[in-house]
C-alpha atoms as a PDB file:
ATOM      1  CA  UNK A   1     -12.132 -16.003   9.240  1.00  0.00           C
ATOM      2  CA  UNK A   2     -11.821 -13.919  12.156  1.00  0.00           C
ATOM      3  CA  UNK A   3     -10.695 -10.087  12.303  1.00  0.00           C
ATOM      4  CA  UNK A   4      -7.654 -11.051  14.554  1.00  0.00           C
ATOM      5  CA  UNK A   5      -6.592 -13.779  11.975  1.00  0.00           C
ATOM      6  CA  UNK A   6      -7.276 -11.268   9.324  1.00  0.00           C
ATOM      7  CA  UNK A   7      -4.908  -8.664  10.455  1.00  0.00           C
ATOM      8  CA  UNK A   8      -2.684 -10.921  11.738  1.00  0.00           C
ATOM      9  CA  UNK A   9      -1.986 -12.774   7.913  1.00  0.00           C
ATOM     10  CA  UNK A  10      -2.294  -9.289   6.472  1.00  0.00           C
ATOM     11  CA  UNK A  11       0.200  -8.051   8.687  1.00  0.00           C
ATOM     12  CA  UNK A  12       2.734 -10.730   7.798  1.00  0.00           C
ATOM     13  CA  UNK A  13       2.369 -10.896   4.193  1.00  0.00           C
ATOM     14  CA  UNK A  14       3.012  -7.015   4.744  1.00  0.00           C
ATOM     15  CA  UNK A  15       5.801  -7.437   7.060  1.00  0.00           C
ATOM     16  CA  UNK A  16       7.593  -9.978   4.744  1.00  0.00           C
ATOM     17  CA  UNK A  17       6.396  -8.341   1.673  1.00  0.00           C
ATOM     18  CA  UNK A  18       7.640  -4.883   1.596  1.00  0.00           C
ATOM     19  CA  UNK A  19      10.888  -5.224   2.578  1.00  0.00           C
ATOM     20  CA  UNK A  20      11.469  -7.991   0.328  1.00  0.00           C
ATOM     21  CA  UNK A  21      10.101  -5.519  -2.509  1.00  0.00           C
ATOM     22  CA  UNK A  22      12.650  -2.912  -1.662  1.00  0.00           C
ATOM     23  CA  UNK A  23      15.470  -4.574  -0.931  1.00  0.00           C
ATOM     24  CA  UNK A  24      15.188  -7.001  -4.250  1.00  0.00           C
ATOM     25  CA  UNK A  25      13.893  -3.490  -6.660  1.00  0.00           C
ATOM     26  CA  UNK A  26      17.328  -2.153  -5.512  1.00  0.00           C
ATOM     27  CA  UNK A  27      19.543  -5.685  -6.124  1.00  0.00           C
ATOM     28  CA  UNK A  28      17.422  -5.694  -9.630  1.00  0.00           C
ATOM     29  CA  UNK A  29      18.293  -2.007 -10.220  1.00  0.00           C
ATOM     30  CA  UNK A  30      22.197  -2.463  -9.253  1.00  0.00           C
ATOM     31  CA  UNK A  31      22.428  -5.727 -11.594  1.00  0.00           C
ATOM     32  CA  UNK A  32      19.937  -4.710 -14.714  1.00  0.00           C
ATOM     33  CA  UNK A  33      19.660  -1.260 -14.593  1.00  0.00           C
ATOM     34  CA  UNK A  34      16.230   0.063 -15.144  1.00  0.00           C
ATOM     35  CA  UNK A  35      13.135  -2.129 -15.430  1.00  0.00           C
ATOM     36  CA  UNK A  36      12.578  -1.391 -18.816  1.00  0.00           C
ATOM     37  CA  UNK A  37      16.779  -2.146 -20.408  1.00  0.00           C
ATOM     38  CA  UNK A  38      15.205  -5.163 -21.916  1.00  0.00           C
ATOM     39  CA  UNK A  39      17.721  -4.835 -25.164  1.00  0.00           C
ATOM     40  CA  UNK A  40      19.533  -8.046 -24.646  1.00  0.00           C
ATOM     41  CA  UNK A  41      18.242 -11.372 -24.722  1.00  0.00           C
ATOM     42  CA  UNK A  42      20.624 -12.982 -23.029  1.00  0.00           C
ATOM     43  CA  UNK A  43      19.943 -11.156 -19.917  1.00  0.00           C
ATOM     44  CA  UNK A  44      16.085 -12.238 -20.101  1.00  0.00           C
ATOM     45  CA  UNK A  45      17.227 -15.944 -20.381  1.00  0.00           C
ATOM     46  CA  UNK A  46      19.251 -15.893 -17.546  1.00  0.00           C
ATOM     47  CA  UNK A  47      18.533 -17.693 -13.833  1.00  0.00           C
ATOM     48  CA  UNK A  48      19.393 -14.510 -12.209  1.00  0.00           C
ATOM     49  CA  UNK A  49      16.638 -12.463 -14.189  1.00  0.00           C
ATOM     50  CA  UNK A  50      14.258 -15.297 -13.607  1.00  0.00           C
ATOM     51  CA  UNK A  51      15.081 -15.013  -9.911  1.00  0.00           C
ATOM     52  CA  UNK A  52      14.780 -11.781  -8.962  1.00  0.00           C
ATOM     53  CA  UNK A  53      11.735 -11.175 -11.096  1.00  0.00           C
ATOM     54  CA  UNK A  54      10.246 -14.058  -9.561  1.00  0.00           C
ATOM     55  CA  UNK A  55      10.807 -12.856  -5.850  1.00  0.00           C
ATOM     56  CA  UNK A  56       9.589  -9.578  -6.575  1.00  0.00           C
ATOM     57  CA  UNK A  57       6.354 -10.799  -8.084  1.00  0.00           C
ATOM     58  CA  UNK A  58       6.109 -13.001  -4.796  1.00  0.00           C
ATOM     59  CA  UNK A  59       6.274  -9.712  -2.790  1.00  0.00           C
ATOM     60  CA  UNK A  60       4.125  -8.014  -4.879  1.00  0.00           C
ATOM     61  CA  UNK A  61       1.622 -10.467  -4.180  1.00  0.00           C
ATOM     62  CA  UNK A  62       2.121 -10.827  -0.574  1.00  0.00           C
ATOM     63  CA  UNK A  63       1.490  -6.474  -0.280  1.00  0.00           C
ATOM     64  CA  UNK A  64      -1.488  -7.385  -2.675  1.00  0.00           C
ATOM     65  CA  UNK A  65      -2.598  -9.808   0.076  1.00  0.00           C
ATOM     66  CA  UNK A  66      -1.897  -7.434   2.855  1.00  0.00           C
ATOM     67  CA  UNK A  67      -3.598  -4.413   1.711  1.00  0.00           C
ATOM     68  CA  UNK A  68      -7.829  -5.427   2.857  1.00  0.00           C
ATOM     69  CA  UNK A  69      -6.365  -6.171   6.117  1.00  0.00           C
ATOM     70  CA  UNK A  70      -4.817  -2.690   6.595  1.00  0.00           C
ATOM     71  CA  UNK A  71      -8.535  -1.224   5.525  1.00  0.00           C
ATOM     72  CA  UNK A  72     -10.415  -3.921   7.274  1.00  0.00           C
ATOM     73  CA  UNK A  73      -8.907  -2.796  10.422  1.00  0.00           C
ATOM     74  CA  UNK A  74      -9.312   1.253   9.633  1.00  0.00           C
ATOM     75  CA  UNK A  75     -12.553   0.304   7.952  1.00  0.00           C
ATOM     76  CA  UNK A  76     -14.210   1.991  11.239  1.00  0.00           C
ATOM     77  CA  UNK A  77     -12.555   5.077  11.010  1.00  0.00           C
ATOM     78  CA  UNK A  78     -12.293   6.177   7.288  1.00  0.00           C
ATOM     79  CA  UNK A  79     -14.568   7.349   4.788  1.00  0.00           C
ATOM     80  CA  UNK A  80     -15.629   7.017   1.263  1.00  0.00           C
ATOM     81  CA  UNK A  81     -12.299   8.736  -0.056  1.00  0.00           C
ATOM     82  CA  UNK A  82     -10.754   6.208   2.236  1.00  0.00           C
ATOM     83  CA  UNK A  83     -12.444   3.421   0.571  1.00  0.00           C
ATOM     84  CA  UNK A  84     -11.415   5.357  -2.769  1.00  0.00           C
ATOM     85  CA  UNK A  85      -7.902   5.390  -1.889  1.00  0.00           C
ATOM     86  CA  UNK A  86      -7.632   1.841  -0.951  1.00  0.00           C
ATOM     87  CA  UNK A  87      -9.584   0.451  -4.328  1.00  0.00           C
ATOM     88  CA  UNK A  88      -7.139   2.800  -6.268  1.00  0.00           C
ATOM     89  CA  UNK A  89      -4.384   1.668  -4.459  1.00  0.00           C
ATOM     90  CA  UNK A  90      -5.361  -1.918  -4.331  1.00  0.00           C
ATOM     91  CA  UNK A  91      -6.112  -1.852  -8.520  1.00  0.00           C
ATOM     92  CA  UNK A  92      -2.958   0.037  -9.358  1.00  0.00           C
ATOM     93  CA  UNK A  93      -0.671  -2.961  -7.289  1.00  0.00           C
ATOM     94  CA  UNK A  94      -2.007  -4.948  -9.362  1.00  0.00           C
ATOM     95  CA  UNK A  95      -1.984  -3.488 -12.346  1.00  0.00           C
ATOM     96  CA  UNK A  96       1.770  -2.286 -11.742  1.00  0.00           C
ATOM     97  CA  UNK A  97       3.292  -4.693  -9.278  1.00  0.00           C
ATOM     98  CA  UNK A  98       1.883  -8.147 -10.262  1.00  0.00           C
ATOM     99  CA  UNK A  99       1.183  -7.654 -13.893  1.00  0.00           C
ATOM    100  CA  UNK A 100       4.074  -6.362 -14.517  1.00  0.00           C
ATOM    101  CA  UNK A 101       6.224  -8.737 -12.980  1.00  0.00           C
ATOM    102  CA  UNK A 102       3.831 -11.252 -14.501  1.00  0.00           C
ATOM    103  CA  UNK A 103       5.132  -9.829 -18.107  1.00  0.00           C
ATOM    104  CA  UNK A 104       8.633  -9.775 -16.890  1.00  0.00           C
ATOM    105  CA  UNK A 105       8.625 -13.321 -15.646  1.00  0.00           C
ATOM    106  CA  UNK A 106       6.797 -15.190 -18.524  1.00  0.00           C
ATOM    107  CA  UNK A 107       6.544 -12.972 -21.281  1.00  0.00           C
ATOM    108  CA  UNK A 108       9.811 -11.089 -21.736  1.00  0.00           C
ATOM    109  CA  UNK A 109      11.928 -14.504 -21.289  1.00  0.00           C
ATOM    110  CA  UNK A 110       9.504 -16.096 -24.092  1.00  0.00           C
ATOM    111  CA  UNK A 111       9.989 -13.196 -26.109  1.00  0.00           C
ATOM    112  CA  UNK A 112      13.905 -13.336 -26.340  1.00  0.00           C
ATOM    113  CA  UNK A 113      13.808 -17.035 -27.058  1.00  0.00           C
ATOM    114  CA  UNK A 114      11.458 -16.885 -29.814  1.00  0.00           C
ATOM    115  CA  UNK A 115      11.771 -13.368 -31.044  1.00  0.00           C
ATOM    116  CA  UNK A 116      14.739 -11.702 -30.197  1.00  0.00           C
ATOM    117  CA  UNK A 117      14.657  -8.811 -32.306  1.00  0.00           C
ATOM    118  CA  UNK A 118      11.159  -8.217 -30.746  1.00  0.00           C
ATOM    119  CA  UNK A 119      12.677  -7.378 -27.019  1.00  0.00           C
ATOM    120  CA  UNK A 120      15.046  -5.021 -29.030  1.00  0.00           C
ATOM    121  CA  UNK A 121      12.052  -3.481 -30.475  1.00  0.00           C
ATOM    122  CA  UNK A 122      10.340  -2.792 -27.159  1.00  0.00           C
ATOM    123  CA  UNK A 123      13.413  -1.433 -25.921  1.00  0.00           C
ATOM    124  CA  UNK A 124      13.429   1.015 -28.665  1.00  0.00           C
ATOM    125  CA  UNK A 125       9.797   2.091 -29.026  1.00  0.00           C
ATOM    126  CA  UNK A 126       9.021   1.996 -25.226  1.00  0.00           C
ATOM    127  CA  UNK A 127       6.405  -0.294 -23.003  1.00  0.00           C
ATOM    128  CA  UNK A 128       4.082  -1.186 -25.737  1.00  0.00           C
ATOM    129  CA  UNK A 129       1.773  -0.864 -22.190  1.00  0.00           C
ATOM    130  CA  UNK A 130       3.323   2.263 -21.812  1.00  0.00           C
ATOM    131  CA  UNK A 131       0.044   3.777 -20.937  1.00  0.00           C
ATOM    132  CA  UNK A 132      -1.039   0.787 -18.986  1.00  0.00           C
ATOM    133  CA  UNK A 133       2.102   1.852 -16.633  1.00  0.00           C
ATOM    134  CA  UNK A 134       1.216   5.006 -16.782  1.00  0.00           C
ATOM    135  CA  UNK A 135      -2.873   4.938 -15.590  1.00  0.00           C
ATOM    136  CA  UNK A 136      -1.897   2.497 -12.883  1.00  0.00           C
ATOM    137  CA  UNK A 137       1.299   4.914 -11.761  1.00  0.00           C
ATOM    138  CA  UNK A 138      -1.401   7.638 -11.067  1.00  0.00           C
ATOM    139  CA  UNK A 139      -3.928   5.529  -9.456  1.00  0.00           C
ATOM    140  CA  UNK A 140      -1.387   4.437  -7.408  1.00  0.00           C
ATOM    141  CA  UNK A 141      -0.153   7.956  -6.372  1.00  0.00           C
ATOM    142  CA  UNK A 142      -3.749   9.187  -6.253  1.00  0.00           C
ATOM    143  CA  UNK A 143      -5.084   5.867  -4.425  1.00  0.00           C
ATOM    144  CA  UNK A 144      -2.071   6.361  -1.525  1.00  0.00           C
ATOM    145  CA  UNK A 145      -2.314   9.982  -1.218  1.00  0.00           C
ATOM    146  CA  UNK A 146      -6.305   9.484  -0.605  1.00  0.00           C
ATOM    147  CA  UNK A 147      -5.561   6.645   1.832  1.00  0.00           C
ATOM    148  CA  UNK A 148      -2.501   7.737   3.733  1.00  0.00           C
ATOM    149  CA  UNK A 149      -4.770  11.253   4.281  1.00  0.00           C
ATOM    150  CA  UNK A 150      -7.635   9.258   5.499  1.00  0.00           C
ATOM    151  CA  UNK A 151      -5.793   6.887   7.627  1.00  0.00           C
ATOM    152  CA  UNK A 152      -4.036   9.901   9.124  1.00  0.00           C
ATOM    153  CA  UNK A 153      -6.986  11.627   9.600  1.00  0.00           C
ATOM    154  CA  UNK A 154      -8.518   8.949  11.689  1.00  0.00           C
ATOM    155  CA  UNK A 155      -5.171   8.496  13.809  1.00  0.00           C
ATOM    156  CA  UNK A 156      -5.265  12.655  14.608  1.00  0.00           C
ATOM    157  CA  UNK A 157      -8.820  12.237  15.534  1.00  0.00           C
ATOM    158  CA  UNK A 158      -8.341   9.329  17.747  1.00  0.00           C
ATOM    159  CA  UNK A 159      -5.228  11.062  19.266  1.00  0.00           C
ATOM    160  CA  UNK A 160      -7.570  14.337  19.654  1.00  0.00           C
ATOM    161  CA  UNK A 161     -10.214  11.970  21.479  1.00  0.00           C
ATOM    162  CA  UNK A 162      -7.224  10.577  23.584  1.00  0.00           C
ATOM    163  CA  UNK A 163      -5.694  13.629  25.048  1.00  0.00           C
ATOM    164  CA  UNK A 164      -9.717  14.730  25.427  1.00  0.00           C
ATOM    165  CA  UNK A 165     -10.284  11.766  27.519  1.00  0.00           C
ATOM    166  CA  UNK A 166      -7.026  11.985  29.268  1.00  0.00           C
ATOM    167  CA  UNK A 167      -7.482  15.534  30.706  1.00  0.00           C
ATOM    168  CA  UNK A 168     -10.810  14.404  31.786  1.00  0.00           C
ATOM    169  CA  UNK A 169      -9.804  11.552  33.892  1.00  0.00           C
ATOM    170  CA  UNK A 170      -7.208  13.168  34.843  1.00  0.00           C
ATOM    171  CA  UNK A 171      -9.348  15.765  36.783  1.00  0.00           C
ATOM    172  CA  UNK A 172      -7.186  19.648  35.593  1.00  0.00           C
ATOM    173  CA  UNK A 173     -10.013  21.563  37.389  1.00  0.00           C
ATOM    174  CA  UNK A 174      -7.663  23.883  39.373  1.00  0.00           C
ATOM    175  CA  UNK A 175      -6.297  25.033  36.032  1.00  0.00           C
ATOM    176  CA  UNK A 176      -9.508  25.211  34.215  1.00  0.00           C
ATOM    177  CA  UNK A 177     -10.626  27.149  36.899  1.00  0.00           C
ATOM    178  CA  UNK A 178     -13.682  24.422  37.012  1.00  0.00           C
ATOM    179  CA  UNK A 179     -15.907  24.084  40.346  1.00  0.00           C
ATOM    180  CA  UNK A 180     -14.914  20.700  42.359  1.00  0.00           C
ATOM    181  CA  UNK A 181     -18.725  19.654  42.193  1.00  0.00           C
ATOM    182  CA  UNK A 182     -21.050  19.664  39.670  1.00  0.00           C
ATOM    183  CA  UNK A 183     -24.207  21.906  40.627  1.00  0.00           C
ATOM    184  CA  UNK A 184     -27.445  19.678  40.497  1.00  0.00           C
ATOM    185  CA  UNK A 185     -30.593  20.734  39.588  1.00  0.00           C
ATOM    186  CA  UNK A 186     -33.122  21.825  42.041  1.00  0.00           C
ATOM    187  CA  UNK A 187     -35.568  19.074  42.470  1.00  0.00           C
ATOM    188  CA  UNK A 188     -37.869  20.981  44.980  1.00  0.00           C
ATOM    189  CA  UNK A 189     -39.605  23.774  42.820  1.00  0.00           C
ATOM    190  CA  UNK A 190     -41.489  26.035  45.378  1.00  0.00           C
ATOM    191  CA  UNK A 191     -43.716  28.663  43.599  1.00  0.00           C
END
């Protein structure tokens, strides 16, 4: 696969991805409540949970697919703790985003039919992954905050290298005070 096919998939599974993740996390949060309000059955069993879990695991998936396209193309530019923050940030969507709408697609509905005292259970006691949630939440906020610095590094220094290059081509030597020709070295050395 080429780079320009590359960033141009990664840029649409991003493009359709992340707004699909906000804009369903806040219809899931208006009709359920919080993620974790898994204290009725009922509410697990229904189409609309189904739904909405299932179209946030699809974007999810789709910023999972986008993400080595977004380093591939500032691959160049960044450095180890850029490659740091993307394999944090990479691990912790799927550890947070996918698996967990994995567990909310398949495993909490399965739970409530078979067990329904059990979902009750994990409403009271927490996440049994509780610390599962809580790893990948700081390797997420670690992984983005060591990417986002090294991708904004790399834009300042090609912006520095821009405006370098632009005031050289465009010739400010009456306000750098600079001679209009460049003295040449003597060629003819006469002892």
């Amino acid at each position: 696969m080429s780079s320009k096919m590359l960033y141009r998939l990664s840029g649409g599974a991003l493009l359709v991805g992340s707004p699909l993740f906000v804009l369903f996390l806040v219809f899931f949060s208006l009709l359920f409540g919080t993620p974790y309000d898994v204290s009725d059955p009922q509410k697990l069993m229904s189409s609309l949970w189904l739904f909405v879990n299932v179209v946030l695991l699809v974007a999810t998936l789709l910023a999972a697919i986008g993400l080595p396209g977004v380093y591939a193309r500032q691959a160049a530019r960044m450095g180890w703790l850029g490659f740091f923050g993307f394999g944090l940030l990479f691990v912790a969507v799927l550890m947070m985003g996918v698996f967990n709408q994995l567990f909310a697609v398949f495993v909490l509905p399965w739970l409530a039919t078979t067990v329904p005292n059990t979902t009750v259970s994990i409403a009271a006691d927490k996440p049994p992954l509780l610390a599962l949630f809580l790893i990948s939440g700081v390797m997420l906020l670690v992984g983005a905050i060591f990417f986002g610095l090294d991708t904004i590094a790399g834009i300042l220094f090609a912006l520095a290298f821009t405006w370098l290059g632009y005031a050289l081509w465009s010739e400010q030597r009456a306000e750098s005070k600079q001679p209009d020709k460049v003295p040449q070295p003597a060629t003819d050395l006469h002892v």
